[in-house]
PDB file of N, CA and C in Angstrom:
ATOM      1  N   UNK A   1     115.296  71.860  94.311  1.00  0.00           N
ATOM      2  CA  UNK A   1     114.704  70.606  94.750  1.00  0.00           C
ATOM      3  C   UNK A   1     114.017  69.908  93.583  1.00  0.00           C
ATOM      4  N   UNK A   2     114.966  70.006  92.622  1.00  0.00           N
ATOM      5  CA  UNK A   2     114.080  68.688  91.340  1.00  0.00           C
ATOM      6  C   UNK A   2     114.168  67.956  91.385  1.00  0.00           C
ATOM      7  N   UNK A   3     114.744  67.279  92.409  1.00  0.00           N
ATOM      8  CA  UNK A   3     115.471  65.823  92.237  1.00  0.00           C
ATOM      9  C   UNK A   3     114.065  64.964  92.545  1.00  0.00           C
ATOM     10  N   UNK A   4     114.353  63.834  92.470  1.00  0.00           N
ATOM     11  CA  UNK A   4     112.771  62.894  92.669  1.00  0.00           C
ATOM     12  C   UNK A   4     113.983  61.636  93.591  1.00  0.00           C
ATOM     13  N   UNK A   5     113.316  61.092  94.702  1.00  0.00           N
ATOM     14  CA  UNK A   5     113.829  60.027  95.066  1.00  0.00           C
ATOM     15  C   UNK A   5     112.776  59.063  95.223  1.00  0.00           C
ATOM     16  N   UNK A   6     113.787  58.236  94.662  1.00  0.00           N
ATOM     17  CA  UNK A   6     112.896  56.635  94.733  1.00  0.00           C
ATOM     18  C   UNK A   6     112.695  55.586  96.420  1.00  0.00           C
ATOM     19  N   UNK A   7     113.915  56.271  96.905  1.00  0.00           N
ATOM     20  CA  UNK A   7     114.024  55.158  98.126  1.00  0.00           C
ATOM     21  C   UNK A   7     113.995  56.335  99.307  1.00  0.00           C
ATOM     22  N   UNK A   8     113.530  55.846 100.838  1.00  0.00           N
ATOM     23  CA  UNK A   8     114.061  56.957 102.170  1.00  0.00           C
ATOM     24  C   UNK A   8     115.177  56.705 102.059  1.00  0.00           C
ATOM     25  N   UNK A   9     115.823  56.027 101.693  1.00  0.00           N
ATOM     26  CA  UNK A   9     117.650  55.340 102.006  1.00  0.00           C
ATOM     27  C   UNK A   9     118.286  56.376 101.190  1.00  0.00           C
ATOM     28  N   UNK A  10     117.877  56.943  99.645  1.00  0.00           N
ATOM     29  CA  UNK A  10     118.362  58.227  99.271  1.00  0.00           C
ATOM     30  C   UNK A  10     118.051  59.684  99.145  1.00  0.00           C
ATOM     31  N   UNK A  11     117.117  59.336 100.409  1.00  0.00           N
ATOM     32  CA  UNK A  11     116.236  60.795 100.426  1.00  0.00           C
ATOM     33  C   UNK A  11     117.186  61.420 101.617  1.00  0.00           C
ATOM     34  N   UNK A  12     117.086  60.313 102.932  1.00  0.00           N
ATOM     35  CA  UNK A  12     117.603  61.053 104.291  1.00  0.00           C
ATOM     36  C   UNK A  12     118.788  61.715 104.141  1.00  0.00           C
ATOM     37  N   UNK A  13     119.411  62.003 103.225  1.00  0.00           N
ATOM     38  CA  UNK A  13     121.172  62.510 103.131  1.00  0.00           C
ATOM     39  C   UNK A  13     120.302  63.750 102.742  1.00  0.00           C
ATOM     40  N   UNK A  14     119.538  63.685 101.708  1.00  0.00           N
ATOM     41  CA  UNK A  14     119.672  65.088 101.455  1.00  0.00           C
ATOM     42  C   UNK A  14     118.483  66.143 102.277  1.00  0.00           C
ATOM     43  N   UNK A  15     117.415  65.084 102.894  1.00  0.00           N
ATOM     44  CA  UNK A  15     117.046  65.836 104.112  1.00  0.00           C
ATOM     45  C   UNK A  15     117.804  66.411 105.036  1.00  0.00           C
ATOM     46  N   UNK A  16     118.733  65.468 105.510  1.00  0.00           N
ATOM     47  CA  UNK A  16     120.051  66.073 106.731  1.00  0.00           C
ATOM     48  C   UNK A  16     120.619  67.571 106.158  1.00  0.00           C
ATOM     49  N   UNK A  17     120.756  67.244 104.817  1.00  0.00           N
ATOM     50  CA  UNK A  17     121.538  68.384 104.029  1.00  0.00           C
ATOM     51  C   UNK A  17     120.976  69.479 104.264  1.00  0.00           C
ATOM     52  N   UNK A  18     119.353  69.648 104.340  1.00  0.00           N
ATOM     53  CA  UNK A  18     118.246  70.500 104.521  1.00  0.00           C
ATOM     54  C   UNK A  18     118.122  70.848 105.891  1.00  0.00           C
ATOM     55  N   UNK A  19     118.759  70.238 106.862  1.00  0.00           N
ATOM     56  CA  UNK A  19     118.550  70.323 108.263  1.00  0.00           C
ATOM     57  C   UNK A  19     119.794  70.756 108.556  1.00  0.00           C
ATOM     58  N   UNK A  20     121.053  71.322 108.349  1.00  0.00           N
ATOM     59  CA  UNK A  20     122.293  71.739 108.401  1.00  0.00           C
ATOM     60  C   UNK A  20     122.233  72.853 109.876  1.00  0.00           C
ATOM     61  N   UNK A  21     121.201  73.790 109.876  1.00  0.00           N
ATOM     62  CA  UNK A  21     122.045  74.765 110.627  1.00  0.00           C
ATOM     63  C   UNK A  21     120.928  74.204 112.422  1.00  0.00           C
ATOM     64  N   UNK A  22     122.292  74.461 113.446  1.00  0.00           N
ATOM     65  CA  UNK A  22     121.829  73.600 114.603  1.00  0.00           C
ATOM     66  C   UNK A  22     120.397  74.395 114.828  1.00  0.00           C
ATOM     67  N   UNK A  23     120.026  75.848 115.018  1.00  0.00           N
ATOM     68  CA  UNK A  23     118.651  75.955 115.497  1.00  0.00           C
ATOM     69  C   UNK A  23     117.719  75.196 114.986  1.00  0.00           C
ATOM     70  N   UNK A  24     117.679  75.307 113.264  1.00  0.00           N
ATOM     71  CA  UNK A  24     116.401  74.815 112.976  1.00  0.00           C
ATOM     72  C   UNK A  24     116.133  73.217 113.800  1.00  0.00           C
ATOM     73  N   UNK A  25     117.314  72.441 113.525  1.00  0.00           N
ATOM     74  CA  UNK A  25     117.471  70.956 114.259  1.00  0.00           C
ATOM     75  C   UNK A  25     116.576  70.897 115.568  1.00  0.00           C
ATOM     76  N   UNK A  26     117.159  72.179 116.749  1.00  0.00           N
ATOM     77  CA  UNK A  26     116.577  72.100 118.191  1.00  0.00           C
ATOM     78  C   UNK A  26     115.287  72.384 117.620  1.00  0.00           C
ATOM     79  N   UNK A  27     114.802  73.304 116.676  1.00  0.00           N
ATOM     80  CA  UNK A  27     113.788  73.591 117.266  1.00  0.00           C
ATOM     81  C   UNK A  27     112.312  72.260 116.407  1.00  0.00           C
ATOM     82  N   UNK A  28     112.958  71.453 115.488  1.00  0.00           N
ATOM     83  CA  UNK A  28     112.555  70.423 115.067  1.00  0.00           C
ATOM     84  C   UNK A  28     112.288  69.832 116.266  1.00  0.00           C
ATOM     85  N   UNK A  29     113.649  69.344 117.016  1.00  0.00           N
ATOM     86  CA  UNK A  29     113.517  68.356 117.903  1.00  0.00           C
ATOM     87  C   UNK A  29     112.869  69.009 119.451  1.00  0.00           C
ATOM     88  N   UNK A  30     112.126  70.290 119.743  1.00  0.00           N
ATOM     89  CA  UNK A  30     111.459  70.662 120.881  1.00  0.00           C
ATOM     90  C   UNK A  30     110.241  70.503 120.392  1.00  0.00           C
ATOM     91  N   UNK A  31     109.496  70.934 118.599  1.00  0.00           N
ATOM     92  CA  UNK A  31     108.247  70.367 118.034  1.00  0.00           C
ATOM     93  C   UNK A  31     108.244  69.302 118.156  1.00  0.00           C
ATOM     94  N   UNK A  32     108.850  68.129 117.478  1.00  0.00           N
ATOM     95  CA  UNK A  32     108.834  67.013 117.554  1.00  0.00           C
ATOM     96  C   UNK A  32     108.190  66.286 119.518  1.00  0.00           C
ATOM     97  N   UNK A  33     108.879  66.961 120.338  1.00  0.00           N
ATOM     98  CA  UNK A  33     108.647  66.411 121.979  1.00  0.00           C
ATOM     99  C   UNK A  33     107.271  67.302 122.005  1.00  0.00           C
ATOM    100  N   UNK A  34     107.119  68.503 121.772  1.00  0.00           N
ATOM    101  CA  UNK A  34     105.635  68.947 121.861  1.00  0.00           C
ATOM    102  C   UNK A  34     104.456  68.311 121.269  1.00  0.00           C
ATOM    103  N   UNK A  35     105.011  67.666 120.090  1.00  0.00           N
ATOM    104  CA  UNK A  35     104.277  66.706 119.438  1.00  0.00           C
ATOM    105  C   UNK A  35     103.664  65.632 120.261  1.00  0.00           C
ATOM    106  N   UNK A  36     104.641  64.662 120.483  1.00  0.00           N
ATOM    107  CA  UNK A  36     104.349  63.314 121.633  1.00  0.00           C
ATOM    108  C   UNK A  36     103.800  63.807 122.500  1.00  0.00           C
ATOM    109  N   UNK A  37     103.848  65.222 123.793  1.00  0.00           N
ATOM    110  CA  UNK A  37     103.007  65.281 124.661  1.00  0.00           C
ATOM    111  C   UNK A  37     101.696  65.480 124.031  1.00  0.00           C
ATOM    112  N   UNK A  38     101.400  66.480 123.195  1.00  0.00           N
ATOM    113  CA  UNK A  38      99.504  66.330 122.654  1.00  0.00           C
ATOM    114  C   UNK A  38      99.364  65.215 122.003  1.00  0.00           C
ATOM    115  N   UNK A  39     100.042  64.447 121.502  1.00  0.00           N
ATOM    116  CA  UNK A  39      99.603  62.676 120.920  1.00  0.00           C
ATOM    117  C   UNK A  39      98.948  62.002 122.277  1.00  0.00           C
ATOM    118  N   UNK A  40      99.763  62.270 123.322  1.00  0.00           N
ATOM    119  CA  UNK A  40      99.408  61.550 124.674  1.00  0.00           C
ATOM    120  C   UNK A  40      98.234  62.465 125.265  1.00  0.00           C
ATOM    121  N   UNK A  41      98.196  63.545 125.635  1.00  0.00           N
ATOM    122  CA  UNK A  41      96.814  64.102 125.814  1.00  0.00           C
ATOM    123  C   UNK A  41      95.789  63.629 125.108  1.00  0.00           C
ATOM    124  N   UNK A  42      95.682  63.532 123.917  1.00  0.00           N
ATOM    125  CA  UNK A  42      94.901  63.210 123.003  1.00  0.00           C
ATOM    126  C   UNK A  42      93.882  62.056 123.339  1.00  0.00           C
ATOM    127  N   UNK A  43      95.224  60.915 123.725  1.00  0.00           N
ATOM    128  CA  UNK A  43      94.741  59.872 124.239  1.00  0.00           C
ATOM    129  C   UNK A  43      94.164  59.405 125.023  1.00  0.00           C
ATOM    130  N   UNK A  44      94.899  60.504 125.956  1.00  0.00           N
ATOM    131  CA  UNK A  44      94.306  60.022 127.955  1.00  0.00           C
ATOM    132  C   UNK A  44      93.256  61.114 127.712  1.00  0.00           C
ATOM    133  N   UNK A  45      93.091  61.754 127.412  1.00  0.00           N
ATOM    134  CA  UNK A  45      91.700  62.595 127.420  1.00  0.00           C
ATOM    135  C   UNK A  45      90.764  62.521 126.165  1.00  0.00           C
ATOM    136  N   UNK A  46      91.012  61.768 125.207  1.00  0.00           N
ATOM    137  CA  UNK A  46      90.162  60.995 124.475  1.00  0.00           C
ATOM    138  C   UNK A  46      89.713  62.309 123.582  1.00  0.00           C
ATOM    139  N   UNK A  47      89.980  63.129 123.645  1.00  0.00           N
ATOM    140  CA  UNK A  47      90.155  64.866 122.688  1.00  0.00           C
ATOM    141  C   UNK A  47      90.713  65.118 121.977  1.00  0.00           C
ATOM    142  N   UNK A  48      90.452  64.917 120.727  1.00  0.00           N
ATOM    143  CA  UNK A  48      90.680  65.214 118.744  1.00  0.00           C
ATOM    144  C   UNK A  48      91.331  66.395 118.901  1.00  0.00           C
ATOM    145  N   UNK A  49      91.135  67.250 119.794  1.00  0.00           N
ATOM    146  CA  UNK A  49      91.474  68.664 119.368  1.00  0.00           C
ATOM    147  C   UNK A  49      93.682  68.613 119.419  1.00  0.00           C
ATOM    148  N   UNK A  50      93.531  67.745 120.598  1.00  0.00           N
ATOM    149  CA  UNK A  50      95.024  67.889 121.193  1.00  0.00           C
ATOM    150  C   UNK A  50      95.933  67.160 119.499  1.00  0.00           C
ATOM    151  N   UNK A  51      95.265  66.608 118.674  1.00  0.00           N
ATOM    152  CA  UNK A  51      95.776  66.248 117.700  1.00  0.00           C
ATOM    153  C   UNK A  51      96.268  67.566 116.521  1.00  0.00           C
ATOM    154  N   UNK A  52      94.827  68.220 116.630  1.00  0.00           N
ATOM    155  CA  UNK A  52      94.896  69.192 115.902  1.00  0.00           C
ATOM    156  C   UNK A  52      96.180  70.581 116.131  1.00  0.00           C
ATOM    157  N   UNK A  53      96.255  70.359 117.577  1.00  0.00           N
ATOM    158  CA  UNK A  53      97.616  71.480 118.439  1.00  0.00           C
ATOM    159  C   UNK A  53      98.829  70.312 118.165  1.00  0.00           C
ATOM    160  N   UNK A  54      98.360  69.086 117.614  1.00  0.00           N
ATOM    161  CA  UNK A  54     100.177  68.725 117.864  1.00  0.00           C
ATOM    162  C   UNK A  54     100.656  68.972 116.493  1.00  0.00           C
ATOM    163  N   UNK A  55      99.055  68.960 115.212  1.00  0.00           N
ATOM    164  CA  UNK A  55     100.232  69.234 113.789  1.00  0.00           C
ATOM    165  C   UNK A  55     100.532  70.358 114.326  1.00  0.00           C
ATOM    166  N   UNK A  56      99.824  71.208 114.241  1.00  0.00           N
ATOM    167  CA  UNK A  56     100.259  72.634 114.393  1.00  0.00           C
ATOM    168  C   UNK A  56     101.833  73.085 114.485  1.00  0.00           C
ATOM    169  N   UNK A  57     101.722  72.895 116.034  1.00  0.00           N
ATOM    170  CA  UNK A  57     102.376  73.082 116.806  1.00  0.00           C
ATOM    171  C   UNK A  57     104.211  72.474 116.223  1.00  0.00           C
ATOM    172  N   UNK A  58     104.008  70.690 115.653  1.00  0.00           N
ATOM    173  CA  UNK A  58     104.952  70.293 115.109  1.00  0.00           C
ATOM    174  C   UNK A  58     105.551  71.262 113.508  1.00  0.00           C
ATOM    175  N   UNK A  59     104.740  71.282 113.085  1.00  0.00           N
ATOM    176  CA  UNK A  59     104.738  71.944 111.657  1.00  0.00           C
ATOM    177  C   UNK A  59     105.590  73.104 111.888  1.00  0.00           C
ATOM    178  N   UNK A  60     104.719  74.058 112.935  1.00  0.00           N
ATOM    179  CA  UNK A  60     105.198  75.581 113.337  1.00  0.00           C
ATOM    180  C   UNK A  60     106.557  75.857 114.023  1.00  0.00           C
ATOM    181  N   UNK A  61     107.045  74.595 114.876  1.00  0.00           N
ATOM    182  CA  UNK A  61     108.725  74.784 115.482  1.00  0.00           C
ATOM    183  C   UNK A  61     109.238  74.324 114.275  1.00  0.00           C
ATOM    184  N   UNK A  62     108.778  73.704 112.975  1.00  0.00           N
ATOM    185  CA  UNK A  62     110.063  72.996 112.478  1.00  0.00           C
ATOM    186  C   UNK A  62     110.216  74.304 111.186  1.00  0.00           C
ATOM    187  N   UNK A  63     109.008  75.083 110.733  1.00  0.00           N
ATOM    188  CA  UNK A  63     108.763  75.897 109.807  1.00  0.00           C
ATOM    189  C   UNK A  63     109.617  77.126 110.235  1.00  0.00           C
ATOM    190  N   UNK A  64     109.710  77.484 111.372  1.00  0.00           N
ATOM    191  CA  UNK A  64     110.402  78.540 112.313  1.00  0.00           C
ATOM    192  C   UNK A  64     111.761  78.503 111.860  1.00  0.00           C
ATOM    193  N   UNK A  65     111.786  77.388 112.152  1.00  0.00           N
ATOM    194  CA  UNK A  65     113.748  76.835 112.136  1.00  0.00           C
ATOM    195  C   UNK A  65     114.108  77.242 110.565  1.00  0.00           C
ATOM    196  N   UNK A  66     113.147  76.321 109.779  1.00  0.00           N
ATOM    197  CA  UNK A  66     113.078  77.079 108.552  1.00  0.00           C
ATOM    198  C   UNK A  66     113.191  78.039 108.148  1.00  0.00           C
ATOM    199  N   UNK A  67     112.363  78.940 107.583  1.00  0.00           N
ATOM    200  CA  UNK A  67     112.166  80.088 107.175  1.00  0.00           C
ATOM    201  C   UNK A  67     113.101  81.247 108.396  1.00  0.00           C
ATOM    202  N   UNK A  68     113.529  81.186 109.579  1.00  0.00           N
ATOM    203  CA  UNK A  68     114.453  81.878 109.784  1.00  0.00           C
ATOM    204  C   UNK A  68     115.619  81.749 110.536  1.00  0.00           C
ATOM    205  N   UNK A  69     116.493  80.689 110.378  1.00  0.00           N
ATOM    206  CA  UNK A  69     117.300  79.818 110.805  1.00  0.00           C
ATOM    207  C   UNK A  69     117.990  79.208 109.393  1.00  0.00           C
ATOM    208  N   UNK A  70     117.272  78.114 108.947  1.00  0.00           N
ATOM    209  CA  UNK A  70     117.934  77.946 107.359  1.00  0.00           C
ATOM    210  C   UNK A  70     117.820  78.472 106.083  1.00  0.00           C
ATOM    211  N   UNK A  71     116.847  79.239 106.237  1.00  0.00           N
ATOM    212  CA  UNK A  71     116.173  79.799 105.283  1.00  0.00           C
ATOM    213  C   UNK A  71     116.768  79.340 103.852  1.00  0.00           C
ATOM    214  N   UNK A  72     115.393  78.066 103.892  1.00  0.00           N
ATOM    215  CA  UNK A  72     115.064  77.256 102.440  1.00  0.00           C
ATOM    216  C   UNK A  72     113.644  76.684 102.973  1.00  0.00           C
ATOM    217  N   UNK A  73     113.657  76.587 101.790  1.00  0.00           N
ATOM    218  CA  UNK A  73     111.961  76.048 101.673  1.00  0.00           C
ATOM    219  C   UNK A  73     111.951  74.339 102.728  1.00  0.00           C
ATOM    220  N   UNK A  74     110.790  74.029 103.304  1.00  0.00           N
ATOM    221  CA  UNK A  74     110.669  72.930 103.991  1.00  0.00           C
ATOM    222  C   UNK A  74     110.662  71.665 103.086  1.00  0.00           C
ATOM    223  N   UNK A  75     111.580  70.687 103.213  1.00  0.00           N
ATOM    224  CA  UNK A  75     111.196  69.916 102.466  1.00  0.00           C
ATOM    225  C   UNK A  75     109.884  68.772 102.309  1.00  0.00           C
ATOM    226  N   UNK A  76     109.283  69.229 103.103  1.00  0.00           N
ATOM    227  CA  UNK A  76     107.719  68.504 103.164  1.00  0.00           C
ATOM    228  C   UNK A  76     106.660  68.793 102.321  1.00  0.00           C
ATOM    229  N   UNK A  77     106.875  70.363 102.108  1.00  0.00           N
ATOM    230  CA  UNK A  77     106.405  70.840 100.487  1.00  0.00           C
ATOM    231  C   UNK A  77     106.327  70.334  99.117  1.00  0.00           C
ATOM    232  N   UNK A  78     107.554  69.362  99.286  1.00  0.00           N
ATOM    233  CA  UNK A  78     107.657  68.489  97.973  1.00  0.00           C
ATOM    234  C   UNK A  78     108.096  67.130  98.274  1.00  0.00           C
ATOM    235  N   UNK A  79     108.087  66.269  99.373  1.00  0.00           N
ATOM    236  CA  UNK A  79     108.360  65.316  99.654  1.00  0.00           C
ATOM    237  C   UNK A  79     107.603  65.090 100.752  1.00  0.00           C
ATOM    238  N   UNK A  80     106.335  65.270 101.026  1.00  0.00           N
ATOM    239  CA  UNK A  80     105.565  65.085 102.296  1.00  0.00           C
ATOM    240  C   UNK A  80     105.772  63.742 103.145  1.00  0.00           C
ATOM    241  N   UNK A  81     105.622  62.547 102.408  1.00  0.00           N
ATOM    242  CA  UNK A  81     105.839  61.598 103.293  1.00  0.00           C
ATOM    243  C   UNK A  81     107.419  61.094 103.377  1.00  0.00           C
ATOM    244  N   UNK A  82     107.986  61.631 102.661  1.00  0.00           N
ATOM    245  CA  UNK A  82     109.701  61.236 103.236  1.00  0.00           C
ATOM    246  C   UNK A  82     109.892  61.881 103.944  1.00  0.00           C
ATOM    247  N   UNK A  83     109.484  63.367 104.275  1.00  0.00           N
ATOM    248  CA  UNK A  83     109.581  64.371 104.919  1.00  0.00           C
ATOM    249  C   UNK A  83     109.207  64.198 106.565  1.00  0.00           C
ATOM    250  N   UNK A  84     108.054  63.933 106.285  1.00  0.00           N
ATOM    251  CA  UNK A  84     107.081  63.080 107.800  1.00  0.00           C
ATOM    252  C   UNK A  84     108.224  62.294 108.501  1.00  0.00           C
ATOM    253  N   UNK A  85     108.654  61.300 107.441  1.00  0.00           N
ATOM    254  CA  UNK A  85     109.907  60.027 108.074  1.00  0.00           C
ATOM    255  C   UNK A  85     110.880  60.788 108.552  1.00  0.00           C
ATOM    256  N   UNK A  86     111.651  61.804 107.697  1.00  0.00           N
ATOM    257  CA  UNK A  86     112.862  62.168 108.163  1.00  0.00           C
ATOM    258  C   UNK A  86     112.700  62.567 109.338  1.00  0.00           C
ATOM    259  N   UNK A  87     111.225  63.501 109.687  1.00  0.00           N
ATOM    260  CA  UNK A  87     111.326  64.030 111.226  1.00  0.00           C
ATOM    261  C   UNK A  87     111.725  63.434 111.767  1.00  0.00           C
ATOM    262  N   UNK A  88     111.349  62.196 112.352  1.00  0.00           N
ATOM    263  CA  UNK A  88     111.118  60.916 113.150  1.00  0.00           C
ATOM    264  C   UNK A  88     112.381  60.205 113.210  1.00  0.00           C
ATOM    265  N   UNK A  89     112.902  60.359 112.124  1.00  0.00           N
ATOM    266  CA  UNK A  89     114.084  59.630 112.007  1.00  0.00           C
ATOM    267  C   UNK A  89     115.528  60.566 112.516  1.00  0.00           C
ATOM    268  N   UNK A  90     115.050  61.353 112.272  1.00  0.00           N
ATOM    269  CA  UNK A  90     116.308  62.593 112.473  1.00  0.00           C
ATOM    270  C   UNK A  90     115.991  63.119 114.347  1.00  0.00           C
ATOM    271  N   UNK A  91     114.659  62.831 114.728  1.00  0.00           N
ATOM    272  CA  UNK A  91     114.461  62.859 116.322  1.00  0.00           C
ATOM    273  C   UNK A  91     115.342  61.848 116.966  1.00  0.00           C
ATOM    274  N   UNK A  92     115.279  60.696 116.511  1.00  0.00           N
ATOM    275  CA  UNK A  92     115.999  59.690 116.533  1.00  0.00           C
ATOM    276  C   UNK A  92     117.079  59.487 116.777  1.00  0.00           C
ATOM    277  N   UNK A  93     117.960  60.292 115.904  1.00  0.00           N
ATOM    278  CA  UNK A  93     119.135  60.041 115.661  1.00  0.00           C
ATOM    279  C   UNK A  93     119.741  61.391 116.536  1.00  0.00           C
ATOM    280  N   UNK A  94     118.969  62.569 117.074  1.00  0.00           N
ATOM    281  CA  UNK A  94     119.369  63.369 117.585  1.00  0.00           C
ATOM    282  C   UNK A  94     118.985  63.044 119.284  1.00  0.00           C
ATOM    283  N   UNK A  95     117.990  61.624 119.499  1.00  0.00           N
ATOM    284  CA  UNK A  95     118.167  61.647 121.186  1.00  0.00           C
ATOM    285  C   UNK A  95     119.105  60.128 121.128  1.00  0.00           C
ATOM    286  N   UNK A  96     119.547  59.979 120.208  1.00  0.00           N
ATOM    287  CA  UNK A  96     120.471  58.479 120.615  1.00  0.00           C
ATOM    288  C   UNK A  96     121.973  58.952 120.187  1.00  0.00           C
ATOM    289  N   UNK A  97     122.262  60.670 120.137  1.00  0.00           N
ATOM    290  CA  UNK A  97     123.574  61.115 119.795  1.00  0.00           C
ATOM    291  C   UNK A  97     124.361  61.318 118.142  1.00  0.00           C
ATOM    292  N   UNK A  98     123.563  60.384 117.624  1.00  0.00           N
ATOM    293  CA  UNK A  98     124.136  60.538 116.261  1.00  0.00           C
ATOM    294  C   UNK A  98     124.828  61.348 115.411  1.00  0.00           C
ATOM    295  N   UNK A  99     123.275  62.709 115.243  1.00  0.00           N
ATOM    296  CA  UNK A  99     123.017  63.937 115.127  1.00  0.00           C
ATOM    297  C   UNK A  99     123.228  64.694 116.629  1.00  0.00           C
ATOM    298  N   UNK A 100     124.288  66.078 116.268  1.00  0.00           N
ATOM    299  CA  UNK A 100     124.075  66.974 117.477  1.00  0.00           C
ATOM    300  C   UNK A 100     122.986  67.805 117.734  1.00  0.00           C
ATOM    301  N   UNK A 101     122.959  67.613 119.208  1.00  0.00           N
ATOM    302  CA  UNK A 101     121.557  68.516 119.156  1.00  0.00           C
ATOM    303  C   UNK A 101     121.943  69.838 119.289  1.00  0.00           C
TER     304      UNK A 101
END
């Protein structure tokens, strides 16, 4: 991972590239939905903490998939905020069909 990207437009290929094998994907995209429900707790119950269970919680299904599913390093380690995007973007593209789930 030496590469440096300048744009998300040439980062997301090689995030996808990083997201290859289907578990880690599901289990991105079941963190990712565990995510949105404690964003929404958070809200309707006006409680910081439910923020604190959604990094977690997001971090920990997608790190899983990682470390024993693709086993390679996360790319958020060295690309944190393209990394952040790709989630989001790759949730995206996996509930509108794009990406298989």
């Amino acid at each position: 991972m030496s590469q440096r990207f300048a744009t998300f437009q040439a980062f997301y290929p090689f995030y996808l590239a990083e997201h290859s094998n289907r578990t880690c994907r599901r289990l991105h995209f079941v963190g990712s939905c565990v995510v949105l429900g404690f964003v929404a707790a958070a809200l309707f119950s006006l409680n910081a903490w439910w923020l604190l269970a959604a990094l977690v919680s997001g971090y920990g299904f997608a790190w899983v998939g990682h470390f024993f599913f693709e086993h390679n390093k996360p790319a958020t380690f060295k690309y944190p905020l393209y990394s952040f995007a790709g989630d989001w973007v790759m949730f995206k593209d996996m509930l509108t069909g794009k990406i298989p789930l």
